[in-house]
C-alpha atoms as a PDB file:
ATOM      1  CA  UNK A   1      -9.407 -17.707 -60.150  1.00  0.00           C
ATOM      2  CA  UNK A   2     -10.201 -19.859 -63.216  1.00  0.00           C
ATOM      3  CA  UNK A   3      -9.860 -16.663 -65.173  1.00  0.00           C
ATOM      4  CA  UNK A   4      -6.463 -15.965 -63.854  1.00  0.00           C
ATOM      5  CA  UNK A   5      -5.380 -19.314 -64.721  1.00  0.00           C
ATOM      6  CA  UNK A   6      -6.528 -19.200 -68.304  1.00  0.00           C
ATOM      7  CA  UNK A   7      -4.713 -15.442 -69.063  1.00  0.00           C
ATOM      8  CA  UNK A   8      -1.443 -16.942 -67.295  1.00  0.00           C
ATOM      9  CA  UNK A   9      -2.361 -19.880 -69.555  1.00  0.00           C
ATOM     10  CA  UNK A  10      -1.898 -17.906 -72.229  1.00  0.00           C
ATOM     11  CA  UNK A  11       0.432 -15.477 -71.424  1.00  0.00           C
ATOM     12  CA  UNK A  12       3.100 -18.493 -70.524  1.00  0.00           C
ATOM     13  CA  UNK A  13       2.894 -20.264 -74.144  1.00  0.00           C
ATOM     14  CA  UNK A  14       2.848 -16.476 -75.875  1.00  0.00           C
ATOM     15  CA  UNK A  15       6.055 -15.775 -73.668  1.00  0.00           C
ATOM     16  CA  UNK A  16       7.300 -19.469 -74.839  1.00  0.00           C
ATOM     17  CA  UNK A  17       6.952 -18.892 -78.233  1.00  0.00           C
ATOM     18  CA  UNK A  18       7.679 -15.282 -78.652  1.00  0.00           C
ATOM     19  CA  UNK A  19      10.827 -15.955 -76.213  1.00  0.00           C
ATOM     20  CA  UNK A  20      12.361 -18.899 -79.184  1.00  0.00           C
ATOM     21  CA  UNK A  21      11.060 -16.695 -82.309  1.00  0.00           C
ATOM     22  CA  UNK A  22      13.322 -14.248 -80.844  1.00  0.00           C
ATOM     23  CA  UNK A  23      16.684 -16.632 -80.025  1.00  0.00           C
ATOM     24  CA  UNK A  24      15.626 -18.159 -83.925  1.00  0.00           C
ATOM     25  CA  UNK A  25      16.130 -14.505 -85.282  1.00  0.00           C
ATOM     26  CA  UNK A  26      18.827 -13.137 -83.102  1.00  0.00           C
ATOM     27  CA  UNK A  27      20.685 -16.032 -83.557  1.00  0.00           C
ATOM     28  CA  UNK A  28      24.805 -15.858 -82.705  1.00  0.00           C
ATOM     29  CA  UNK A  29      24.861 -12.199 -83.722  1.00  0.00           C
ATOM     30  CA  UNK A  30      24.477 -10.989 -79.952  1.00  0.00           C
ATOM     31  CA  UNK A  31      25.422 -12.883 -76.721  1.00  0.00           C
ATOM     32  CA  UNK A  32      22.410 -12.463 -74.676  1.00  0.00           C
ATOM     33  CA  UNK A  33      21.305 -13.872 -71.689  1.00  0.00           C
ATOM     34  CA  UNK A  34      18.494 -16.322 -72.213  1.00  0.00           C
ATOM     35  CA  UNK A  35      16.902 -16.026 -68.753  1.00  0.00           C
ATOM     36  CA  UNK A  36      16.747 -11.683 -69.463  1.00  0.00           C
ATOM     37  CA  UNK A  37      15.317 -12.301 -72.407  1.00  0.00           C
ATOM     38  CA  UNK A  38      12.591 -14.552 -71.418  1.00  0.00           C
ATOM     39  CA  UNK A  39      11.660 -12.565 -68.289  1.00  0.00           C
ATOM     40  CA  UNK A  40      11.919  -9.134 -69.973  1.00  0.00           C
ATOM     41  CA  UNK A  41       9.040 -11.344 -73.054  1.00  0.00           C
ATOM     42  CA  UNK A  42       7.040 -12.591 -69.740  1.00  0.00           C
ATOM     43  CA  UNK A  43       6.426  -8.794 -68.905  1.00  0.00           C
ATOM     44  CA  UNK A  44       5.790  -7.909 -72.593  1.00  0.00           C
ATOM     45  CA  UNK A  45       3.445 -10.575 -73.142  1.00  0.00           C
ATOM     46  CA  UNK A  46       1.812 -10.373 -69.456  1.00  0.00           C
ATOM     47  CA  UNK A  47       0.655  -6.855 -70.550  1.00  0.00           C
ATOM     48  CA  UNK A  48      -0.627  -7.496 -73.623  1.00  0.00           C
ATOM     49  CA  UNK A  49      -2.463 -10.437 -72.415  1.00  0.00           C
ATOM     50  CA  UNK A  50      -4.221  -8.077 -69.649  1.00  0.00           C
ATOM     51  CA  UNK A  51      -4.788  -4.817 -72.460  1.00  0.00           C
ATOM     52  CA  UNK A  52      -6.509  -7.243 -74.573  1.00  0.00           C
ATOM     53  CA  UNK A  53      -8.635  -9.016 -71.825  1.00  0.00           C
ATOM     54  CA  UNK A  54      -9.237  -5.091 -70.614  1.00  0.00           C
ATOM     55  CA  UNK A  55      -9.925  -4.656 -74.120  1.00  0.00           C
ATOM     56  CA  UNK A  56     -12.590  -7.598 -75.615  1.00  0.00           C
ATOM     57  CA  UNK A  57     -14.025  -7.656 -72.063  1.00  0.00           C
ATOM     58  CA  UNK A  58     -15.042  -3.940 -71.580  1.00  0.00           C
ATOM     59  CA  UNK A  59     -13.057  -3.964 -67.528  1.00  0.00           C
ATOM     60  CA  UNK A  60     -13.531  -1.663 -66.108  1.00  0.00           C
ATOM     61  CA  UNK A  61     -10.068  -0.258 -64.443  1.00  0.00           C
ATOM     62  CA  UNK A  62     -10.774  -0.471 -60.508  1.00  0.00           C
ATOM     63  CA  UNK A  63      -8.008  -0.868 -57.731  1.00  0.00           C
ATOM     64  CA  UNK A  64      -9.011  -4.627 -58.078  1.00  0.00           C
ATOM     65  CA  UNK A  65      -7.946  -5.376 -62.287  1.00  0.00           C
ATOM     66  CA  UNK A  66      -4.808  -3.048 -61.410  1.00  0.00           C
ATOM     67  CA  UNK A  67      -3.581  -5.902 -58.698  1.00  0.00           C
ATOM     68  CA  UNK A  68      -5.027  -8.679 -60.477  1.00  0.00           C
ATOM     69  CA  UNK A  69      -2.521  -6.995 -63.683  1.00  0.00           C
ATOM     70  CA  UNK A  70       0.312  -7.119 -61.212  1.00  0.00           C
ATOM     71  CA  UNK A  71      -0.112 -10.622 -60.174  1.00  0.00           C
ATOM     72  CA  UNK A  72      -0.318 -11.474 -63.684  1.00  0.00           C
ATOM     73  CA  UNK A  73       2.853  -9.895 -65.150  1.00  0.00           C
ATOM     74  CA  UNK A  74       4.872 -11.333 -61.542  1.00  0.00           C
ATOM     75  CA  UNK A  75       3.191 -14.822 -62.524  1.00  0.00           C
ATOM     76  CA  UNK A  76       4.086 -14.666 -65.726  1.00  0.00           C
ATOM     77  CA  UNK A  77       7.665 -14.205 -65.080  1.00  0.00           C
ATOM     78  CA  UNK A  78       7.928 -17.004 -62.688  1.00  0.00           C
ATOM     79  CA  UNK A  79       6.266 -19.113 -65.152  1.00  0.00           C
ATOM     80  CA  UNK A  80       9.261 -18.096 -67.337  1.00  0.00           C
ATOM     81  CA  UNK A  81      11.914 -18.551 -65.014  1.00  0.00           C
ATOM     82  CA  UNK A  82       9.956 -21.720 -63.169  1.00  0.00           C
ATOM     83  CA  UNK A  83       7.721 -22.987 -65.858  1.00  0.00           C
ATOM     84  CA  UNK A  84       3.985 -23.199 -65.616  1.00  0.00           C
ATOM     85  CA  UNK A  85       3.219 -26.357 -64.632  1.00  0.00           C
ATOM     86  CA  UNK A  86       5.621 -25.734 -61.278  1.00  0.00           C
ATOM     87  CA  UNK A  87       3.574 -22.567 -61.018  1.00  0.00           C
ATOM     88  CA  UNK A  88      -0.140 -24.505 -61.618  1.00  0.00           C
ATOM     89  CA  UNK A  89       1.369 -27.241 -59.199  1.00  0.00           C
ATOM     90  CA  UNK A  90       1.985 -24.717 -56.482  1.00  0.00           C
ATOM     91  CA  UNK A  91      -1.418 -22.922 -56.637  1.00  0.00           C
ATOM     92  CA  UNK A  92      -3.096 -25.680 -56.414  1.00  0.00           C
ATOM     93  CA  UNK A  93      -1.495 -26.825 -53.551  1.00  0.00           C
ATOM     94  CA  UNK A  94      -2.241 -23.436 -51.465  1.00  0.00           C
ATOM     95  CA  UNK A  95      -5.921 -23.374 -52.610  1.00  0.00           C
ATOM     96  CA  UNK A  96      -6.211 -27.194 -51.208  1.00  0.00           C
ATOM     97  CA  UNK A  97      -6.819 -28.557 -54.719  1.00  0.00           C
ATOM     98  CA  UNK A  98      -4.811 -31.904 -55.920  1.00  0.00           C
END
């Protein structure tokens, strides 16, 4: 579980940061929908975040890392939508940690 935390860790601050470089360079030349936008990054960034965990970790791919990469990429995206520490908050709370 620690594990999962620290990739959606990660994969929430990429999605942050990756989601404003991308308003900063779009700028007012589209209308875009910011929520899109940061969801569509959340997947993105969700799946590189597992392909380079696969990667530096040598996983192997079993039934198990497939779920564990879609409960990632869904976390991710409520992170985006929610925001992480809502998300921490929650787990936490259904796990019976304060």
């Amino acid at each position: 579980m620690d594990q999962m935390m620290v990739l959606l860790a990660a994969a929430a601050t990429l999605t942050g940061l990756v989601t404003e470089a991308i308003k900063k360079m779009i700028g007012d030349k589209f209308k875009f929908s910011s929520n899109i936008l940061a969801a569509i990054v959340s997947i993105v960034v969700a799946g590189a975040v597992c392909a380079v965990h696969i990667i530096m970790h040598d996983v192997t791919l079993d039934t198990k890392v497939w779920v564990q990469i879609v409960v990632l990429v869904i976390m991710s995206w409520l992170s985006a939508m929610l925001g992480f520490d809502k998300i921490k908050q929650t787990i936490a709370q259904i796990i019976g940690q304060k």
